[in-house]
Protein backbone atom coordinates (compact mmCIF):
# COMPACT_ATOMS: atom_id res chain seq x y z
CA UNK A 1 17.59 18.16 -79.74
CA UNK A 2 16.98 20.74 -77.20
CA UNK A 3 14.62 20.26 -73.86
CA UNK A 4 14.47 22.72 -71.15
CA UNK A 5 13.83 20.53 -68.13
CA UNK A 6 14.13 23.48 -65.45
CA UNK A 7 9.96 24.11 -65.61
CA UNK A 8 9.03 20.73 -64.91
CA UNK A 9 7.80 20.32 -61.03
CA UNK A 10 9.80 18.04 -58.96
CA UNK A 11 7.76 14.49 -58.24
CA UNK A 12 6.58 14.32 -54.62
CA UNK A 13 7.05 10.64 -53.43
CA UNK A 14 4.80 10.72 -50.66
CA UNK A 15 0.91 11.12 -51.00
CA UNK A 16 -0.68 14.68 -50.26
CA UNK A 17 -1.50 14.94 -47.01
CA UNK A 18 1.08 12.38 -45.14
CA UNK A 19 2.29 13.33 -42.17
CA UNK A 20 6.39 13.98 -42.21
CA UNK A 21 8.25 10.62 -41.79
CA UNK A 22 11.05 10.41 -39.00
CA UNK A 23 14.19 8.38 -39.18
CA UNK A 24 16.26 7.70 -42.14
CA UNK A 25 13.20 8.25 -44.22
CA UNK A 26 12.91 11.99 -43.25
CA UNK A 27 16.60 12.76 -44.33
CA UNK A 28 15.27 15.00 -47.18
CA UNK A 29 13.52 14.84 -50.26
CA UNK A 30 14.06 11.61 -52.57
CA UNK A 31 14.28 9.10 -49.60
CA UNK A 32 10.90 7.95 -49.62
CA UNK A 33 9.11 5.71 -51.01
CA UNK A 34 10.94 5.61 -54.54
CA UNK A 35 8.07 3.92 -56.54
CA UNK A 36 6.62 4.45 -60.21
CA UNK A 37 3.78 3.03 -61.13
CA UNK A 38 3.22 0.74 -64.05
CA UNK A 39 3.88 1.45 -67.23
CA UNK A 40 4.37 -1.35 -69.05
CA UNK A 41 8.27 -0.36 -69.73
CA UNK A 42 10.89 -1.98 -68.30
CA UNK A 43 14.09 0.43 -68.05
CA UNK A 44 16.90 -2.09 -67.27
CA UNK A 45 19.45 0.44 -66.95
CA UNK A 46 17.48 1.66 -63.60
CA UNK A 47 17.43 -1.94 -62.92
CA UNK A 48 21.27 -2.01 -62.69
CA UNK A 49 21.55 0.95 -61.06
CA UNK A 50 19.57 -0.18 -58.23
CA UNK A 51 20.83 -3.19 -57.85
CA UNK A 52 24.32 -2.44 -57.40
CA UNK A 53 23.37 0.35 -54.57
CA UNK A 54 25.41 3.28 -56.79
CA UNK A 55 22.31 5.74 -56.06
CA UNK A 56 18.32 5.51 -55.19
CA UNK A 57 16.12 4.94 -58.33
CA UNK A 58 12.63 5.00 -58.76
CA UNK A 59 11.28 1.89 -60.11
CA UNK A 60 7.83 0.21 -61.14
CA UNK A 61 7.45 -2.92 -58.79
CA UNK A 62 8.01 -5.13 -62.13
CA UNK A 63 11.99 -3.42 -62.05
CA UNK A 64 11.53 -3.71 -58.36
CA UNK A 65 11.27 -7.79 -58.34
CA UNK A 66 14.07 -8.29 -61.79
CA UNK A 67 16.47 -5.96 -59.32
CA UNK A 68 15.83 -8.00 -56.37
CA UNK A 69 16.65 -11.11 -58.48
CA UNK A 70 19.77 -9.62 -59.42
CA UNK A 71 20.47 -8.82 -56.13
CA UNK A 72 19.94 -12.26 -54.76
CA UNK A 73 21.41 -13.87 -58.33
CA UNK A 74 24.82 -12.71 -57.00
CA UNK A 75 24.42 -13.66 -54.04
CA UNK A 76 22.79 -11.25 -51.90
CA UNK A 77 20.26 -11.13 -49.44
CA UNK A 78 17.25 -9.64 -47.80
CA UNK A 79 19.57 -7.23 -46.88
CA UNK A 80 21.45 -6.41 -49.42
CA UNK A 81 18.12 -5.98 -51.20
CA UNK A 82 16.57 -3.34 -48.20
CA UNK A 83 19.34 -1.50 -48.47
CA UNK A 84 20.22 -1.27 -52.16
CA UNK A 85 16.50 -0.30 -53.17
CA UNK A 86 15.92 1.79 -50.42
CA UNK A 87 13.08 -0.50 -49.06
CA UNK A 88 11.76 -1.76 -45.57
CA UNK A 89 12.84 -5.04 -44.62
CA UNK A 90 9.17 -6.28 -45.10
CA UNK A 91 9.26 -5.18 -48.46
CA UNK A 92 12.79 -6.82 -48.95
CA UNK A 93 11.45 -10.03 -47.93
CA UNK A 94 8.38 -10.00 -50.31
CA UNK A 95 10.54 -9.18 -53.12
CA UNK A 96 12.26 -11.70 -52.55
CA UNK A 97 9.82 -14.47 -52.72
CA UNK A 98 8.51 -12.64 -55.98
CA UNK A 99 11.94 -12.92 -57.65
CA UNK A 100 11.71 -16.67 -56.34
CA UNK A 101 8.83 -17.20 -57.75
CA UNK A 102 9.25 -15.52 -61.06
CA UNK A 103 12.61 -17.49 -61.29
CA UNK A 104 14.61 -14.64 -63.40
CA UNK A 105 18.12 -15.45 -62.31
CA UNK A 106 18.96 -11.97 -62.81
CA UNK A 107 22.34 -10.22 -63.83
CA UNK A 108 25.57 -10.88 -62.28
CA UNK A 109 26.86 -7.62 -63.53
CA UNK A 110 24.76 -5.35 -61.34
CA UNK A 111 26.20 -6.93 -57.94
């Protein structure tokens, strides 16, 4: 099976019209906001990949949560989940109490 993916447009993460972020958020394009929105698929190889920190991935907030369990299922913290998935520490903390709440234990094998 043969696709050329060269024509297809890269995906702008922020909204059209922002104004250009500062910080570690303006280091270049993909480190942004690295969300997808809903699709009723859950991919959980993007889950692991996130979770263990190897590289940014964009994920759904559903992946978001199951990799923030996994994060704090070994162990982890708020940190370790801000940093891994690229988020604020805001964000870090309310996935957090979502994975809580959901009560998936995660995957040891992403930490």
């Amino acid at each position: 099976m043969n696709a050329d993916l060269t024509a297809l447009p890269t995906a702008r993460t922020e909204p059209t019209g922002a104004t250009k972020p500062t910080g570690p958020a303006a280091a270049g394009p993909g480190h942004g906001p690295l969300m997808l929105p809903e699709d009723g698929i859950v991919d959980p190889i993007a889950i692991e990949i996130a979770a263990s920190g190897a590289r940014p991935v964009a994920l759904t907030q559903t992946e978001r949560v199951l990799a923030a369990a996994r994060i704090l299922a070994a162990g982890g913290s708020r940190t370790d989940i801000a940093t891994r998935l690229h988020v604020s520490g805001n964000t870090a903390r309310r996935l957090a109490e979502r994975a809580r709440r959901v009560g998936d234990t995660g995957d040891l094998w992403a930490a």
